[in-house]
N, C-alpha and C. Protein backbone atom coordinates (compact mmCIF):
# COMPACT_ATOMS: atom_id res chain seq x y z
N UNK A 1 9.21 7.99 11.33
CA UNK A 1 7.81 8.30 11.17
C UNK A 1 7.11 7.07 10.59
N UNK A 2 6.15 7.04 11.36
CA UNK A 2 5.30 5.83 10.51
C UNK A 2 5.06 6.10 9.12
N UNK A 3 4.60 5.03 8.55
CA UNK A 3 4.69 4.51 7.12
C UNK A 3 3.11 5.73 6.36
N UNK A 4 2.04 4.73 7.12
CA UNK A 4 0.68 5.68 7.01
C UNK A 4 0.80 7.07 7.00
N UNK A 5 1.39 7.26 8.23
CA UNK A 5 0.95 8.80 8.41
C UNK A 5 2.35 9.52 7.68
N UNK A 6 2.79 8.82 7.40
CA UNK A 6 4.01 9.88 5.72
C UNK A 6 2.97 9.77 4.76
N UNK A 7 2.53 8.83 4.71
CA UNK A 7 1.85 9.12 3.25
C UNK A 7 0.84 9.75 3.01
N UNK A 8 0.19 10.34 4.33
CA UNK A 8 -1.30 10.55 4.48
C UNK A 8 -0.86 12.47 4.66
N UNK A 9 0.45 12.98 5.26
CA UNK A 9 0.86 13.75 5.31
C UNK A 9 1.27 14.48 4.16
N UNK A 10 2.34 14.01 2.97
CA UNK A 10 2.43 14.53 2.04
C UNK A 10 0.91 14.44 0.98
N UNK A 11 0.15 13.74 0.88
CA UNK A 11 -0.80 13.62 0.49
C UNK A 11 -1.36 12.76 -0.79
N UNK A 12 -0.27 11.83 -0.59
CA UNK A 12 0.00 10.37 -1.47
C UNK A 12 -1.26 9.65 -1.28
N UNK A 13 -1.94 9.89 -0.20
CA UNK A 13 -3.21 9.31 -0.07
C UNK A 13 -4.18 10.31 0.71
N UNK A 14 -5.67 10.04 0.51
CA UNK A 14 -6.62 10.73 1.01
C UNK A 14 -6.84 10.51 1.94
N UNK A 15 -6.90 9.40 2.81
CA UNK A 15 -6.98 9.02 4.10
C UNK A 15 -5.78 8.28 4.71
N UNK A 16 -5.79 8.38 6.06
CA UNK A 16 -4.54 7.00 6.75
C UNK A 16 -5.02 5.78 6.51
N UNK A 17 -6.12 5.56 6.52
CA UNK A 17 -6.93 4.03 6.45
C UNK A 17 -6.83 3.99 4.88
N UNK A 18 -6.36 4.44 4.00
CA UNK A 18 -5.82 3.84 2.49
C UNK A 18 -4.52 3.23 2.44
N UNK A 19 -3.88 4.61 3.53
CA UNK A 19 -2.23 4.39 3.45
C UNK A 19 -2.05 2.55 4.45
N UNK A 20 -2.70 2.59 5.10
CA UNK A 20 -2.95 1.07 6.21
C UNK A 20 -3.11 -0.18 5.06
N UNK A 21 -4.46 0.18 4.44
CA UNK A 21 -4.70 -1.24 3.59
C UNK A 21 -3.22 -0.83 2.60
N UNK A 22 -2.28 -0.05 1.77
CA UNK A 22 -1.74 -0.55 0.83
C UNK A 22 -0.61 -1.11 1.62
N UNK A 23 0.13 -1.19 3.05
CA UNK A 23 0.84 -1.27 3.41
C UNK A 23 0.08 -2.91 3.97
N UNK A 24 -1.02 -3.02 4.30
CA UNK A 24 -1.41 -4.36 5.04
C UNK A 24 -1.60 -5.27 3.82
N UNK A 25 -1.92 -4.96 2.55
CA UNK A 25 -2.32 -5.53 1.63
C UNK A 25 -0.71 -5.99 0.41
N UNK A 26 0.38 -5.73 1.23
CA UNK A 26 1.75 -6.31 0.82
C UNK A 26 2.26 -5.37 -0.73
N UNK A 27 1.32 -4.03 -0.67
CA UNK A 27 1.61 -3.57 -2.15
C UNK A 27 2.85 -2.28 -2.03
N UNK A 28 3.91 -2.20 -0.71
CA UNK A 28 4.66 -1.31 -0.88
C UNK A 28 5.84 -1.36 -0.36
N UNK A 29 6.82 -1.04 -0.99
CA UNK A 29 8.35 -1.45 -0.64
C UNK A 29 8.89 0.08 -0.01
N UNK A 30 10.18 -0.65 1.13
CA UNK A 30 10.76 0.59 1.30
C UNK A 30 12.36 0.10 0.81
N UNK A 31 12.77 0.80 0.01
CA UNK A 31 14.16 0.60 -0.57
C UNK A 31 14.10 -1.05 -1.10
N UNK A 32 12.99 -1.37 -1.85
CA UNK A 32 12.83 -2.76 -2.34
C UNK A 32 12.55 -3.94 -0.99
N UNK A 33 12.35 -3.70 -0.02
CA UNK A 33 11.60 -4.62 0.98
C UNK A 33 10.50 -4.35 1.41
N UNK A 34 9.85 -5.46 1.21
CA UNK A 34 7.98 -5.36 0.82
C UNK A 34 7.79 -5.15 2.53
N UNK A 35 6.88 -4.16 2.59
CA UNK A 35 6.13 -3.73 3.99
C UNK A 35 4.97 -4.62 4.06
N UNK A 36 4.84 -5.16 5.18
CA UNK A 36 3.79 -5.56 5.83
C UNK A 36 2.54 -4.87 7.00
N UNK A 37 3.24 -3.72 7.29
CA UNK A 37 2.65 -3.07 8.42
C UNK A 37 3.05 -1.22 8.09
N UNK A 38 1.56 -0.82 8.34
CA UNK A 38 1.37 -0.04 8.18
C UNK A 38 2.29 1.27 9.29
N UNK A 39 2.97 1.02 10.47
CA UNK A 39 3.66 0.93 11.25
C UNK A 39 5.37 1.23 10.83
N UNK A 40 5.30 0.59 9.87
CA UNK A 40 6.91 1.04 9.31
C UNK A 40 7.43 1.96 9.42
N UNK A 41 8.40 2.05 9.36
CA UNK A 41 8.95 3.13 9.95
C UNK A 41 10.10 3.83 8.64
N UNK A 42 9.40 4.99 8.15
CA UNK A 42 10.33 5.75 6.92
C UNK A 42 11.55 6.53 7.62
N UNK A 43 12.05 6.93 6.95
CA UNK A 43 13.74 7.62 7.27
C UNK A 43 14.07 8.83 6.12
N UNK A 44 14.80 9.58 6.30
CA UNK A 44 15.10 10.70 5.04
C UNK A 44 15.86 9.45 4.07
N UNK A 45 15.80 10.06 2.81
CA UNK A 45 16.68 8.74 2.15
C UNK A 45 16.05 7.58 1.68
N UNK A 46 14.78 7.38 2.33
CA UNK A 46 14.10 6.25 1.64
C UNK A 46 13.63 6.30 0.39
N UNK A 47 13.81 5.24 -0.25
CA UNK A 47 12.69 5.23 -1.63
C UNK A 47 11.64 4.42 -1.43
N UNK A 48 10.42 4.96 -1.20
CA UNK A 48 9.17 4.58 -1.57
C UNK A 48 9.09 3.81 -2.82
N UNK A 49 7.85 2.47 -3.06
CA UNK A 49 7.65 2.25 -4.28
C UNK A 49 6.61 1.66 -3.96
N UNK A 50 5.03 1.81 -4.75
CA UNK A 50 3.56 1.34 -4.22
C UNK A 50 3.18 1.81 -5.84
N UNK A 51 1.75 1.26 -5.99
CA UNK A 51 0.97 1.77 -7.11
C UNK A 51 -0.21 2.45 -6.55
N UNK A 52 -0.49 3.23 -6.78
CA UNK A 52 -1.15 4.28 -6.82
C UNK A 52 -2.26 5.15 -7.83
N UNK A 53 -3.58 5.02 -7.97
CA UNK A 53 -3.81 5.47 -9.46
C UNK A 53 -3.57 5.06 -10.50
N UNK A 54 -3.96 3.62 -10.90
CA UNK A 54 -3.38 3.10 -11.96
C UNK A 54 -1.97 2.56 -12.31
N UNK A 55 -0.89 3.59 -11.39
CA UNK A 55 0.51 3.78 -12.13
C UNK A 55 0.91 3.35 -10.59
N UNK A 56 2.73 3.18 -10.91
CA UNK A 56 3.60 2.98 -9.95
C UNK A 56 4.26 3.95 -9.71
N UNK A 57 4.18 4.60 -8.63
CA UNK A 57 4.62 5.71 -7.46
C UNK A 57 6.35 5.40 -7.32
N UNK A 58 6.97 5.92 -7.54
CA UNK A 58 8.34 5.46 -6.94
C UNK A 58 9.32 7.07 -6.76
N UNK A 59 9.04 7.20 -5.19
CA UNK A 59 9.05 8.65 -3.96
C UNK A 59 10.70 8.47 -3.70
N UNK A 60 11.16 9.49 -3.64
CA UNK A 60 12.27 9.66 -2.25
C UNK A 60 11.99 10.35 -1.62
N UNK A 61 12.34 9.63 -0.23
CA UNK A 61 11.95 10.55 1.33
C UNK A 61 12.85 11.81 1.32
N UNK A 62 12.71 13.20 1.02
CA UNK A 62 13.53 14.09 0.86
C UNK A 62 13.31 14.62 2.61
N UNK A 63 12.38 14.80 3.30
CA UNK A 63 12.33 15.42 4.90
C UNK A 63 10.81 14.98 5.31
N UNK A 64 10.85 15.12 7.02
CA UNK A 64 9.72 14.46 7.47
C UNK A 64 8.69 15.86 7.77
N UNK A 65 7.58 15.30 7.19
CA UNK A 65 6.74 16.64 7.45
C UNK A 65 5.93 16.29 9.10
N UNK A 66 5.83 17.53 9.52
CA UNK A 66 5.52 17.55 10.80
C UNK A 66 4.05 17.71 11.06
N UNK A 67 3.01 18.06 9.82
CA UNK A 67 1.75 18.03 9.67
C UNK A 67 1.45 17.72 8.16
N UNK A 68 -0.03 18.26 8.26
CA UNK A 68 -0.54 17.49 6.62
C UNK A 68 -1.08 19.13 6.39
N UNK A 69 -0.01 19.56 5.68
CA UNK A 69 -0.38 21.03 5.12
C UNK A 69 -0.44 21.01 3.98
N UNK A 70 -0.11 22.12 3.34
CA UNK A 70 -0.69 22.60 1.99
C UNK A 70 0.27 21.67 1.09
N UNK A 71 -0.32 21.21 -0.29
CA UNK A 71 -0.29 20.55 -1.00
C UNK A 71 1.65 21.16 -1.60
N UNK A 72 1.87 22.25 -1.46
CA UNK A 72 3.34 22.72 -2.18
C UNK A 72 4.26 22.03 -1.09
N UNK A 73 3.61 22.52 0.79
CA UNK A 73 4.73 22.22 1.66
C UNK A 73 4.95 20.37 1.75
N UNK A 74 3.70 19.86 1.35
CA UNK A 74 3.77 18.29 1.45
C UNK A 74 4.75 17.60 0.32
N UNK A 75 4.35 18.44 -0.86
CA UNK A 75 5.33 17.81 -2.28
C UNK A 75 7.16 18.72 -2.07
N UNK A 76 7.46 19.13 -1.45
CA UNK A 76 8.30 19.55 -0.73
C UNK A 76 9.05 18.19 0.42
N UNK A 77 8.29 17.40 0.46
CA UNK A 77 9.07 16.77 1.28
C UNK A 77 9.66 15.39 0.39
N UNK A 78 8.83 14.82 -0.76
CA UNK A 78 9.75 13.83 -1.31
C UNK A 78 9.75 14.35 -3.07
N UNK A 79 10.88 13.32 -3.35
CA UNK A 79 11.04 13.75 -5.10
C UNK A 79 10.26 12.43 -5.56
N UNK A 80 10.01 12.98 -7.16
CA UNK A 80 9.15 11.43 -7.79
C UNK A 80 9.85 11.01 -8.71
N UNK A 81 10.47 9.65 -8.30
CA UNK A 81 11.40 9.54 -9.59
C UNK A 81 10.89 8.15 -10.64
N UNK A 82 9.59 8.73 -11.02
CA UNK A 82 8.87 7.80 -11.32
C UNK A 82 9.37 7.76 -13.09
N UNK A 83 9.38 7.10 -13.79
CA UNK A 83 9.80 7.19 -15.35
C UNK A 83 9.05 8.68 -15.61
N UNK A 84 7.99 8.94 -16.42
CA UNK A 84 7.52 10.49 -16.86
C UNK A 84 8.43 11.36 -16.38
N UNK A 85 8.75 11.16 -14.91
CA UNK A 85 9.21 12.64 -13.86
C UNK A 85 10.82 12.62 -14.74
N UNK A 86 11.15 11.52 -14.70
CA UNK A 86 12.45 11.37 -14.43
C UNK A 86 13.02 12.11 -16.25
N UNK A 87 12.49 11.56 -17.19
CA UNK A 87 12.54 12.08 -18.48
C UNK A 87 12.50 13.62 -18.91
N UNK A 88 11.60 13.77 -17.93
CA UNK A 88 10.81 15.51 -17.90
C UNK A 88 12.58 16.41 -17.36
N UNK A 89 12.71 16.13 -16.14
CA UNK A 89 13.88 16.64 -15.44
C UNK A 89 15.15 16.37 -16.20
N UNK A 90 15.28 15.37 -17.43
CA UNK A 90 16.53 15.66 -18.10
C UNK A 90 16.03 16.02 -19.34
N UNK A 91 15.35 16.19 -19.74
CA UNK A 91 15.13 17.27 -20.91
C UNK A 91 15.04 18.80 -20.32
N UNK A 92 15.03 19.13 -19.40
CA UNK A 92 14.69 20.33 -18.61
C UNK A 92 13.44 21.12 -18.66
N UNK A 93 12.38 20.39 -18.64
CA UNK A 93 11.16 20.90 -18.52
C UNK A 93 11.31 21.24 -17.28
C-alpha cells in the first residue's frame, strides 16, 4: 500500500496531500530508511517514524486498512510505540 494513503487511512493525517509533503519533504522513515516519495510502499511489520504534532510518531504497521473508516477501525490497524505509549503499556494502564 502506498505510503500516503496508509496514513491518510488510519488517520495519521487529515489529508493525502499532508501525508505527500511529509514523505516529499524527507521527514519519514520506514524501518529507519528515510522516504523520499510519497509512493512507498508499507508492508505489515513496518515501523513508521515521522513527526507529527509537535512530537515524534513512531507506528507499527499491525494490517492494511482497506478504507478510511471510523477512527477505532483505523487505530486498529497500527500500534504506537512512541515513549508515553510505551511506559503507559508496562505499567498497565
Amino acid at each position: 500500500m502506498r505510503l500516503d494513503k496508509f496514513l491518510w487511512f488510519v488517520r495519521l493525517t487529515k489529508t493525502r496531500s499532508v501525508a505527500q509533503d511529509l514523505a516529499e519533504a524527507r521527514h519519514l522513515r520506514i524501518d529507519g530508511r528515510v522516504i523520499e516519495k510519497a509512493a512507498a510502499c508499507v508492508r505489515i511489520g513496518n515501523t513508521l517514524t515521522f513527526p507529527l504534532h509537535d512530537r515524534v510518531r513512531v507506528i507499527r504497521v499491525l494490517a492494511l486498512p482497506t478504507r478510511r473508516g471510523p477512527a477505532p477501525e483505523a487505530q486498529a490497524c497500527y500500534a504506537d510505540l512512541g515513549p508515553e505509549n510505551v511506559s503507559q503499556q508496562a505499567s498497565g494502564d
